[in-house]
Structures are given as structure tokens and as C-alpha cells.
Protein backbone atom coordinates (compact mmCIF):
# COMPACT_ATOMS: atom_id res chain seq x y z
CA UNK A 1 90.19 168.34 -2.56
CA UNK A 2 89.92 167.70 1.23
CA UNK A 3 86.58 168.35 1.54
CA UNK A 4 85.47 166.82 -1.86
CA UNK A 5 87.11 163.78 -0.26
CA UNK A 6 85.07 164.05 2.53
CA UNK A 7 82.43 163.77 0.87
CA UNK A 8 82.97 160.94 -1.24
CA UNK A 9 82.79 158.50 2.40
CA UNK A 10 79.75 160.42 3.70
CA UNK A 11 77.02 157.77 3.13
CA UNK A 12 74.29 158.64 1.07
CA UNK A 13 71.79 160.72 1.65
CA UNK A 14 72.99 162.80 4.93
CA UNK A 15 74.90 166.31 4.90
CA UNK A 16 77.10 166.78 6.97
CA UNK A 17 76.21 168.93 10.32
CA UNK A 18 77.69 171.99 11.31
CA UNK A 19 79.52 171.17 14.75
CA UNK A 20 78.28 173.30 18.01
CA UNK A 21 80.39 175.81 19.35
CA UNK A 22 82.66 174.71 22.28
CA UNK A 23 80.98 175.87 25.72
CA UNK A 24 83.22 174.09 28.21
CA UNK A 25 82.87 170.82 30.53
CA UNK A 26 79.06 170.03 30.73
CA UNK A 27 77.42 169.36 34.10
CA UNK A 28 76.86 165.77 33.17
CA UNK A 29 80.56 165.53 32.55
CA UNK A 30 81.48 166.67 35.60
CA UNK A 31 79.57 164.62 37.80
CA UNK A 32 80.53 161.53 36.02
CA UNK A 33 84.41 162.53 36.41
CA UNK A 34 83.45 163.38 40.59
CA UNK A 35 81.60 159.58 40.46
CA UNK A 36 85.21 158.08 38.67
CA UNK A 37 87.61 159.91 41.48
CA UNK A 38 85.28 158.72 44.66
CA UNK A 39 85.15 155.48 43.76
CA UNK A 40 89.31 155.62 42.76
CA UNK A 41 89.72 156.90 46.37
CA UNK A 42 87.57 154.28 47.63
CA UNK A 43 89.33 151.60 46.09
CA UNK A 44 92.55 153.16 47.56
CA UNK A 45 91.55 153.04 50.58
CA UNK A 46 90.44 149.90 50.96
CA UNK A 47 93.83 148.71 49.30
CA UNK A 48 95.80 150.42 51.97
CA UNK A 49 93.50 149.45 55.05
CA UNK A 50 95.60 147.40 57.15
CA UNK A 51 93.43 144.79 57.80
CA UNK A 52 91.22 144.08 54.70
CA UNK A 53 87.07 143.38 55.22
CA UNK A 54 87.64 140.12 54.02
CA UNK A 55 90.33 137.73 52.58
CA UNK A 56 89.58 135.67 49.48
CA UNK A 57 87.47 132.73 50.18
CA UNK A 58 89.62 129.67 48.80
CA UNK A 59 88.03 127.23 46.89
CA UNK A 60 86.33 123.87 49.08
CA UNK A 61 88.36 120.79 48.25
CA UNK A 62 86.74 118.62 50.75
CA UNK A 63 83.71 118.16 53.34
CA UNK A 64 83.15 121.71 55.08
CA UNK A 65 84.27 121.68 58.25
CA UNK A 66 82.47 122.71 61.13
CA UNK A 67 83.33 125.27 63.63
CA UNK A 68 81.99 126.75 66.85
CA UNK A 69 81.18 130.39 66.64
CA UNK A 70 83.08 132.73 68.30
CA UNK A 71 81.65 134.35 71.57
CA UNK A 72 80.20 137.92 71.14
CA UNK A 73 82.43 140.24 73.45
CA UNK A 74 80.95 140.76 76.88
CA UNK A 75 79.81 144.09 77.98
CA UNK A 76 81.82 145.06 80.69
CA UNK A 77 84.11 142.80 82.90
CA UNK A 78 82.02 141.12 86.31
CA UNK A 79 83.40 138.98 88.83
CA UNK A 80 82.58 135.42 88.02
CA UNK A 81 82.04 133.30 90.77
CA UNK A 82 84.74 130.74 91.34
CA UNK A 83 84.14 127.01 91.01
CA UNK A 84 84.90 124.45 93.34
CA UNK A 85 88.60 123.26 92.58
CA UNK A 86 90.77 120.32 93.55
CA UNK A 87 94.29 120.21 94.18
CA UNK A 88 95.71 116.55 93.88
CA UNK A 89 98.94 115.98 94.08
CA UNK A 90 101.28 113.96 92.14
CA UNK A 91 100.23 109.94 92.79
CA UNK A 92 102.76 107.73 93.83
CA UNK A 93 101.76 104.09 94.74
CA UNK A 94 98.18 105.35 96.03
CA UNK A 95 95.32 107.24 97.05
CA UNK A 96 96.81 111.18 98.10
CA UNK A 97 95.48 113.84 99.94
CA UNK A 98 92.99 115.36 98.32
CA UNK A 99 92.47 119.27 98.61
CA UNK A 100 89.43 121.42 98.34
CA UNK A 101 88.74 125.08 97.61
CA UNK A 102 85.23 125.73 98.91
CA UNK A 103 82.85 128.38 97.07
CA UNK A 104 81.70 131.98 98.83
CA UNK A 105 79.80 130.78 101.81
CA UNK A 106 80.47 127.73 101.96
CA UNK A 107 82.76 128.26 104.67
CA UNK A 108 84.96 130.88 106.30
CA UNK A 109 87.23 132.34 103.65
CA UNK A 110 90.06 130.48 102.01
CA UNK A 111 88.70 127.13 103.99
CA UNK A 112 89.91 124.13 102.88
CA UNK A 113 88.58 119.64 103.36
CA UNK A 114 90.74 117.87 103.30
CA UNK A 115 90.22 114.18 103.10
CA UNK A 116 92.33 111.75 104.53
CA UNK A 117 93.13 108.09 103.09
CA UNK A 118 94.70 106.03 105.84
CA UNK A 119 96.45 103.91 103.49
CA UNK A 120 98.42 106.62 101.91
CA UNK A 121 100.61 106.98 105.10
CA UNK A 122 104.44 105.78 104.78
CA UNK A 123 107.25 106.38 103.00
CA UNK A 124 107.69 108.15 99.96
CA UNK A 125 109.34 105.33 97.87
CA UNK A 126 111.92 107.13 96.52
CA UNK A 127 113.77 107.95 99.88
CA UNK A 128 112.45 104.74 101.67
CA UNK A 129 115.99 103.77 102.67
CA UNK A 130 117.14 107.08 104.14
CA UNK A 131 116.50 106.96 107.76
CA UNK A 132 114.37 109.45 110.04
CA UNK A 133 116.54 110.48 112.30
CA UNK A 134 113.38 111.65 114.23
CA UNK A 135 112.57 107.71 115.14
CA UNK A 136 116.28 106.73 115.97
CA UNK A 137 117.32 106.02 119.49
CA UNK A 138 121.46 105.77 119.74
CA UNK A 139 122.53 103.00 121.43
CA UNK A 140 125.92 100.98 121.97
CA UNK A 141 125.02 98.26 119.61
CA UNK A 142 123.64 100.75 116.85
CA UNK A 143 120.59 102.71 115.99
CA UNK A 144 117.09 101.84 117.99
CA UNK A 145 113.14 102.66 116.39
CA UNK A 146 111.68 104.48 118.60
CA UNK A 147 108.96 106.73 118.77
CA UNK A 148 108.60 110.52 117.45
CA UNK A 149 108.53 113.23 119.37
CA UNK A 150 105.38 113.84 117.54
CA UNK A 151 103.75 110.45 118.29
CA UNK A 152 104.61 108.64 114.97
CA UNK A 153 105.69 105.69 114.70
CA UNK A 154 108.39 103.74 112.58
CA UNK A 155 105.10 101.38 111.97
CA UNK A 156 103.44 104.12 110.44
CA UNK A 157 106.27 106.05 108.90
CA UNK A 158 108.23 102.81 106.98
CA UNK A 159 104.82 101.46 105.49
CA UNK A 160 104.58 101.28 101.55
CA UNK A 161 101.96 102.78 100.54
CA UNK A 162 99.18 100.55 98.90
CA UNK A 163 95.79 101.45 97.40
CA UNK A 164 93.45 101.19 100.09
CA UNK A 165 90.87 98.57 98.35
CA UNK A 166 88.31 95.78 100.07
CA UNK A 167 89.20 93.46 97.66
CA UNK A 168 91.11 90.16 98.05
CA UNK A 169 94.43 90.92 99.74
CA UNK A 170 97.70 88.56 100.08
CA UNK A 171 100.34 89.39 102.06
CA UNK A 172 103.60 87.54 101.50
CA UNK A 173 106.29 87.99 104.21
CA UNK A 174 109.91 86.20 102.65
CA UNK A 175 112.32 85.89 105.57
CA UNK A 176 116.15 84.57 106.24
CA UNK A 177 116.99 87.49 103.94
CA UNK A 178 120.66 88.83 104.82
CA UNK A 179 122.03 85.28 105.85
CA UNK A 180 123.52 84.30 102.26
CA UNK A 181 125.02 87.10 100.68
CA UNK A 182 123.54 85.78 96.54
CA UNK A 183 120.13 84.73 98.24
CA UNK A 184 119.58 88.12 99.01
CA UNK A 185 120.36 89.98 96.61
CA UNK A 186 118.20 87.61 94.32
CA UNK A 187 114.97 88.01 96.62
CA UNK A 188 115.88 91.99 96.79
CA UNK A 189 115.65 91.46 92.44
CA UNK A 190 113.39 89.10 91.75
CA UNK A 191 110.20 89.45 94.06
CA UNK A 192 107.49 92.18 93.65
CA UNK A 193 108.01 95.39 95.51
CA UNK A 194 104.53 94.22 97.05
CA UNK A 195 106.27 91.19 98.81
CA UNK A 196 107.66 92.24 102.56
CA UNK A 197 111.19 91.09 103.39
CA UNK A 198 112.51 90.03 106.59
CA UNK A 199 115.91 89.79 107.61
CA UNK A 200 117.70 87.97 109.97
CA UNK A 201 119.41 89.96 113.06
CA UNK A 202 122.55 87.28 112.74
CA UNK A 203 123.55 87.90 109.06
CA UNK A 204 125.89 90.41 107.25
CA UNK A 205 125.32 94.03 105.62
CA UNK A 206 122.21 93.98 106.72
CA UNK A 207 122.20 97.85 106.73
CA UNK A 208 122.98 97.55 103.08
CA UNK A 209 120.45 95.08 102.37
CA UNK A 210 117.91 97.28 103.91
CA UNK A 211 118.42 99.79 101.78
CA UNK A 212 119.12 97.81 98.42
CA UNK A 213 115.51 96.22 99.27
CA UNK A 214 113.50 99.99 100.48
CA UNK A 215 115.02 101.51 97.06
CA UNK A 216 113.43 98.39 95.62
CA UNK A 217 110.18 99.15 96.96
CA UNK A 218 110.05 96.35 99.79
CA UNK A 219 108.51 96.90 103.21
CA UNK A 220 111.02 95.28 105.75
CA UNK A 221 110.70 93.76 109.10
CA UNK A 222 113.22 92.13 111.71
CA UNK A 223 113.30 88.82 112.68
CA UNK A 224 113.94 88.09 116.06
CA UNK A 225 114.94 84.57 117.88
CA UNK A 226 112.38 83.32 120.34
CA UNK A 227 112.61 80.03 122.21
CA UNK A 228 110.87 77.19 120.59
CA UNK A 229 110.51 74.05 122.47
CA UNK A 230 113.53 71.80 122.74
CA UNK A 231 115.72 74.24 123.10
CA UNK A 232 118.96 74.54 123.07
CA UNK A 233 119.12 71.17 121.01
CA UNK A 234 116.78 73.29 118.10
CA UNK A 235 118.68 76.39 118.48
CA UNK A 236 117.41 79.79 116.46
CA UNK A 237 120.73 81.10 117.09
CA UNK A 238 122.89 83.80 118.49
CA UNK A 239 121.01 85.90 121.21
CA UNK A 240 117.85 84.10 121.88
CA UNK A 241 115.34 85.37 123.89
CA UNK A 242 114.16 82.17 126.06
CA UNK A 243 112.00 81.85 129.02
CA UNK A 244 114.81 81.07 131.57
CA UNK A 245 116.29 84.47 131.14
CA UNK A 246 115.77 87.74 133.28
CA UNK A 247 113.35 90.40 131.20
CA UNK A 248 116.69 92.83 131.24
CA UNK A 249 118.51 89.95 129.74
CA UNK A 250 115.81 89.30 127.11
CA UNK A 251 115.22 92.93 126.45
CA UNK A 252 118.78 93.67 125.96
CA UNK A 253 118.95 90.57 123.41
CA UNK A 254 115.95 92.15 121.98
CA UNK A 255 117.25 95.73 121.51
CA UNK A 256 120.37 94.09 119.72
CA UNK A 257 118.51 92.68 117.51
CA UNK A 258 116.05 95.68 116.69
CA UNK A 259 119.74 97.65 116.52
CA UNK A 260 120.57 95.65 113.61
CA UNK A 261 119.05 98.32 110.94
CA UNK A 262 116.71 100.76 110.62
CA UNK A 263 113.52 101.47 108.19
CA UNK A 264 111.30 98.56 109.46
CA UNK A 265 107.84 98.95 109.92
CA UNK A 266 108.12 95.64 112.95
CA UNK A 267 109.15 92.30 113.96
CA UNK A 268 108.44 88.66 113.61
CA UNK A 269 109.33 85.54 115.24
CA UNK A 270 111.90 83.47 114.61
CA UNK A 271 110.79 80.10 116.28
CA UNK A 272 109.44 80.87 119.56
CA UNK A 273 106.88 78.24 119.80
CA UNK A 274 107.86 77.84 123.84
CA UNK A 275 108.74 81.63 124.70
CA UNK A 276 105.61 83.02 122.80
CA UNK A 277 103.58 80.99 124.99
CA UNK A 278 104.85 81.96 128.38
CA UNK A 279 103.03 85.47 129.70
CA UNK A 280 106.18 85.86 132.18
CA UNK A 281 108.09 86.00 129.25
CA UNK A 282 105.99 87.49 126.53
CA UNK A 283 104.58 90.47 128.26
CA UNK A 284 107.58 92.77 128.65
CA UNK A 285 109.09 91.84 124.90
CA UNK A 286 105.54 93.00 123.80
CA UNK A 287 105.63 95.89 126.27
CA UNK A 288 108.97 97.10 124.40
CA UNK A 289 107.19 96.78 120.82
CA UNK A 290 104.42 99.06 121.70
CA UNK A 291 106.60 101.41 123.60
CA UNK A 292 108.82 101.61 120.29
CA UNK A 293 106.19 101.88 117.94
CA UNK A 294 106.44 98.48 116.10
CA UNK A 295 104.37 95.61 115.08
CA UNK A 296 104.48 92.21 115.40
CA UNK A 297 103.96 89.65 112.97
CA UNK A 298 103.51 86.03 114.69
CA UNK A 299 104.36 83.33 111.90
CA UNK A 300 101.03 81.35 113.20
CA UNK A 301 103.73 78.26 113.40
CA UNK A 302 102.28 78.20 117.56
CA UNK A 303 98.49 78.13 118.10
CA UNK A 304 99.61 78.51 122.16
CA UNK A 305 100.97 81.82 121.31
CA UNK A 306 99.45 84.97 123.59
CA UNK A 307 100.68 86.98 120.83
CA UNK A 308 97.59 88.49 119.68
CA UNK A 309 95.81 89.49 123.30
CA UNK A 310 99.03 91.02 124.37
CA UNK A 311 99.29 93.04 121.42
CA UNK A 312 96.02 94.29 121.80
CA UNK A 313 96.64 94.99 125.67
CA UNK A 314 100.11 97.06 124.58
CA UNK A 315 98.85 98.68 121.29
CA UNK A 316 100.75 96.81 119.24
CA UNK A 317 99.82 96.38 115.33
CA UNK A 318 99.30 92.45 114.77
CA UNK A 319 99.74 90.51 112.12
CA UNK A 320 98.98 86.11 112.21
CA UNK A 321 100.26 84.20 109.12
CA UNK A 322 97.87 82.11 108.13
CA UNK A 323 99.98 79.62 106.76
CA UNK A 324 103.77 78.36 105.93
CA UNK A 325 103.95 78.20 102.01
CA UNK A 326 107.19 76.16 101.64
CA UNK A 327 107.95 73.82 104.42
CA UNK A 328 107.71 71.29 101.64
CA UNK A 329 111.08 72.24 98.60
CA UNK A 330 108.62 71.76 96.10
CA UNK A 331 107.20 74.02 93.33
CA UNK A 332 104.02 71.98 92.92
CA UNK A 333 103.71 71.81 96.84
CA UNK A 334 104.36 75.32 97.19
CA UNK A 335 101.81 76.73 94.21
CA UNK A 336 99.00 74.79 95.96
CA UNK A 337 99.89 77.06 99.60
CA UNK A 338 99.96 79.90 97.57
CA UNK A 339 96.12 78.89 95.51
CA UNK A 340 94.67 78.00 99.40
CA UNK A 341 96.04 81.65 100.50
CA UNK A 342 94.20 82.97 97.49
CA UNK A 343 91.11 80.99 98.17
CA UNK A 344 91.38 82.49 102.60
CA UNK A 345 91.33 85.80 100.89
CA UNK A 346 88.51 86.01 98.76
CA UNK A 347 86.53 83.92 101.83
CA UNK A 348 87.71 86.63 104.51
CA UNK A 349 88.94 89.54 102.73
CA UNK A 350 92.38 89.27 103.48
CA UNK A 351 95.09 86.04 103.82
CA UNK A 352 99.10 85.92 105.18
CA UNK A 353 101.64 83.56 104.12
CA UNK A 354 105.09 83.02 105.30
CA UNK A 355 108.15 81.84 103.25
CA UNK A 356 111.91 81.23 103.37
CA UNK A 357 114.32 82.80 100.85
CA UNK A 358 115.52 79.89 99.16
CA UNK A 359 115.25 80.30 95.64
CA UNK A 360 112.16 78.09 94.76
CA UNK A 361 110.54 79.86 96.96
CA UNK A 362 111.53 83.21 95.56
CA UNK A 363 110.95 81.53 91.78
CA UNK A 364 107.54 80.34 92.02
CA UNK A 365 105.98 83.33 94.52
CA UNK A 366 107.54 85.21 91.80
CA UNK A 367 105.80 83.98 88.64
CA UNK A 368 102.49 83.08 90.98
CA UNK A 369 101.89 86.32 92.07
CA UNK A 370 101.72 87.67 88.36
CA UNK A 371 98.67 85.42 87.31
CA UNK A 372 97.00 86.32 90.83
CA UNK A 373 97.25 90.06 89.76
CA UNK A 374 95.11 88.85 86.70
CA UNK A 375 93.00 87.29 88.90
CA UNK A 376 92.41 90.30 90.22
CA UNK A 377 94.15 89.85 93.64
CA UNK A 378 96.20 92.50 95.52
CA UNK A 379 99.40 92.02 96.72
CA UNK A 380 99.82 93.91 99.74
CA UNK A 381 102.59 95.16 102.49
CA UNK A 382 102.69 92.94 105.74
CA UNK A 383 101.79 97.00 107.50
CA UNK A 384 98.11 96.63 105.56
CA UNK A 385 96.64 93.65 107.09
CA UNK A 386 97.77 94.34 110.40
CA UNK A 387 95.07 95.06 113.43
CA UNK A 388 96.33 97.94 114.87
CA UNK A 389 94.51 98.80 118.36
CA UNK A 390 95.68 102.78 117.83
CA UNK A 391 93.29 102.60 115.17
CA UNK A 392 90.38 100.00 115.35
């Protein structure tokens, strides 16, 4: 019945075929199960490498970017030669030392330029009121400037730093500072750290002061009381220095003056017109200065003064003011003085005016020099206008 069945589904026409003996696993079949396992192994292999030969390329979503190619490795290691490099330090109010590490044969080996920006010496800014114990003379009356063992001088050493330009410069020198206790301490606030303070030998804390203004950023200077004419009915005060006296008396008023505080780069007049124009007088106060390593700013307030040939004769730094900017209490007054100082710098490079710290005068220097700044004037430290015959 099986086979009748069979039969019945066979199609039409076609017997059905005796089937071949068995003989085994042909030749064909073997090779195609040895092609099946290597490329199974293959696969597993790849699967298990630990690094893949390449990771699915994600679909682009946006504009290609483009990348640089990376650098074929280099056949063996050689010494490259070693380009020129420059070690600046961190600025601080301007121009640093600047060194240089020369290339093979430029020089002897681990040679070094070093260039030098003369306007860079002072200070740093952030210990400008500690002392240098180096440039301190003791004395009975307090501490003296004096010069290092090493030849520097507080003139040198006290300087803020400023950038070193040829452009316009204005120095502005605001004295009386230590006489009225809220005066000061407003100027100290108030003015740009470019403005140089001067304070006056006969007031109080003026060791404190100094240091409240140097933490400020202020260059300072001393004033000292000279003789002007009419004296003693115009009287600069305590411990005047006046023609009549012997040069040991005038030096010793000097020196307690100068003993007053520390950290100033020189002095300037008080008065004076008569004393600064006697030569008996003038020589050995100017003598001292240079010995001492100070400048000496002359107010200009005497054109008689032999200031500025005995300070070259002594090697004294110099400073003239050019002009008062508030002998006239008012703001309008004092704004033009402070436009004609502008106007001397741009002719000559460089200008000096002198002030009092009363507060106009504080105010309106204040707000005037921020417009010169747009103006593109500097405001400069009395130390960088100075002629200084060490140097020129």
C-alpha cells in the first residue's frame, strides 16, 4: 500500500530511480566543510582580537570635519637641534630681564644675553615698604639712606618701576603729605600709584605713611626746609637749613630730616628760594645727597637756584618742576596747569608739576590724569625723568 501510495504523487511520466549505494563523504563535501570551519575560525578570531581592524563608522549628521593626519612614526630617534628659547619672567609694572638660550655655536656652551632695560630697576611693588637694611645708616635720630656696600643706591633701589617708553611723560610730585593725619590718608587712596608723594620731615607717623603709600604703589621723597628769602618772618618750619648756619649745623638739620623714614628714592625743597641760591651754602647739602645716593628734585619755584650744576658736579639725579599746578584753590585754575604740563610734554618729551595735598588738588589730578591716560599720556615716577650724571 506504501509503495502504491508512492506512486500515486510521482508526477506523470517519470519512474522512480533506484538510489546509489552509500560510498562515504565525497571530496567536494569535504572541502566545502574545511572552507565553513576556516572561515568560523576566522571570524573568531577577529571577534576576540583585542583591538578590532576597525570600529563601525557612525553615520554623518553634519559637515565632515577636517583633521590633520597623523605623523608617520620616525625611523629611529636623532638628536634634534634645539631652538633658540626665551625665559621671561613674570611682568610686574614693566619691561623684565629678558633671558636667552643660544643655539650650538653660537657661543660657548650654556651661554646666555641677557638684555637689560634700565627702567625695570626698583622695587618689587609688593615689598616696596619693607626696608633694605643694606642702605640704612643708624643714627641717633633714626635710620639714614645711605649707600650699598655694593654701590646701589636708595635712588635706584626705591624707584617704581615704569615702562620705559619715549612717549609723552608727566610727572606729578603731591607734597605736605604726613602733616594732617585725613589729608593723607586720602592722597595715599585716591591718587594713581603713578603720582610721587612727598612728605613733610615735621609731621606725624610718617614711617607709617610711608609704608601705607609704597604698599599703594607710590614712589616717595622727603621734603626738606630750605631758607627762602624773608626769613624767619616766612618760616618753612622746624629745623631749617639757612645760609647763616655752619655746614655741620645744616648737615645735622639735614640728616634729621632724611632720618625721618626710609624707602625714598630723594629729596625736594621746601622753600629755599634764598639758601638754594647761595654756593657756600648749597654745595655741602648737595655734597651729602650724592654721597647718600639720593636725588634732588628742585620745585623750579627759584630760577637763582645752582641746583642743577651742583648736582651734576656731585652726581646727583635731578629733577626741575616745570611748574606749580595749584597755587591758585581752584579746579578750573588747576585743570588748565595740568593741560599746559600736558602740552610741555608732548613739545619736549617729558613735563614736571608740583602740587600740595589739599584735597582739590588731590580731586581734580585725580580725575585729570584718567582722560590724559586716554590721551595717551604716561604718568610717570618723579625717579624717571630725573638726569642722573651716573648714567648720562
Amino acid at each position: 500500500m506504501a509503495d502504491i501510495g508512492k506512486d500515486i504523487e510521482r508526477p506523470l511520466g517519470q519512474t522512480a530511480r533506484p538510489r546509489p549505494a552509500s560510498r562515504g563523504l565525497s571530496a567536494r563535501a569535504v572541502a566545502t566543510t574545511l572552507v565553513v570551519l576556516a572561515a568560523v575560525g576566522i571570524s573568531g578570531a577577529i571577534a576576540l582580537r583585542e583591538k578590532p581592524f576597525r570600529k563601525p563608522e557612525q553615520a554623518v549628521v553634519s559637515t565632515p570635519k577636517v583633521t590633520a593626519a597623523a605623523e608617520p612614526a620616525a625611523a629611529a630617534p636623532t638628536a634634534a637641534p634645539v631652538a633658540p628659547k626665551a625665559e621671561t619672567p613674570p611682568k610686574a609694572s614693566g619691561p623684565q630681564i629678558i633671558h636667552v638660550q643660544t643655539q650650538e655655536g653660537d657661543g660657548p656652551p650654556n651661554a646666555a644675553i641677557v638684555i637689560h632695560d634700565p627702567s625695570t630697576i626698583g622695587q618689587n611693588l609688593k615689598i616696596a615698604h619693607i626696608p633694605d637694611k643694606a642702605l640704612i645708616e643708624a643714627s641717633d635720630t633714626g635710620p639714614l639712606p645711605v649707600r650699598g656696600a655694593d654701590g646701589r643706591r636708595p635712588f635706584d633701589v626705591y624707584a617704581r618701576p615704569w615702562s620705559g617708553s619715549r612717549g609723552a611723560r608727566v610727572a606729578i610730585v603731591i607734597g605736605g603729605l604726613a602733616v594732617s593725619q585725613t589729608g593723607t590718608q586720602a592722597a595715599i587712596a585716591k591718587l594713581p600709584a603713578e603720582v610721587t608723594l612727598a612728605f613733610a620731615p615735621q609731621g606725624n607717623s610718617i614711617g607709617r605713611w610711608m609704608q601705607a603709600a609704597r604698599q599703594s604703589g607710590h614712589e616717595v621723597v622727603m621734603q626738606v626746609p630750605l631758607e627762602p628769602f624773608d626769613y624767619p618772618n616766612v618760616n618753612p618750619g622746624r629745623n631749617t637749613l639757612t645760609v647763616a648756619a655752619s655746614p655741620d649745623e645744616n648737615l645735622k638739620n639735614l640728616r634729621w630730616a632724611l632720618s625721618r623714614t626710609t624707602n625714598y628714592t630723594g629729596v625736594m625743597n621746601y622753600m629755599g628760594a634764598r639758601f638754594s641760591a647761595d654756593a657756600t651754602a648749597m654745595e655741602p647739602f648737595m655734597a651729602e645727597l650724592g654721597k647718600r645716593g639720593l636725588a634732588y628734585i628742585d620745585d623750579g619755584s627759584s630760577a637763582r637756584s645752582l641746583a642743577p650744576d651742583l648736582a651734576l658736579k656731585d652726581g646727583v639725579p635731578f629733577v626741575a618742576g616745570d611748574m606749580a599746578i595749584d597755587a591758585v584753590q581752584d579746579r578750573g585754575a588747576i585743570l588748565k596747569k595740568l593741560d599746559a604740563l600736558e602740552a610741555t610734554a608732548r613739545a619736549k618729551g617729558s613735563a614736571v608739576g608740583i602740587g600740595s595735598a589739599f584735597d582739590l588738588t588731590v580731586d581734580t589730578v585725580t580725575s585729570w590724569i584718567v582722560e590724559a591716560k586716554k590721551r595717551g599720556i604716561e604718568i610717570v615716577p618723579i625717579s624717571a625723568v630725573a638726569i642722573d650724571p651716573q648714567k648720562n
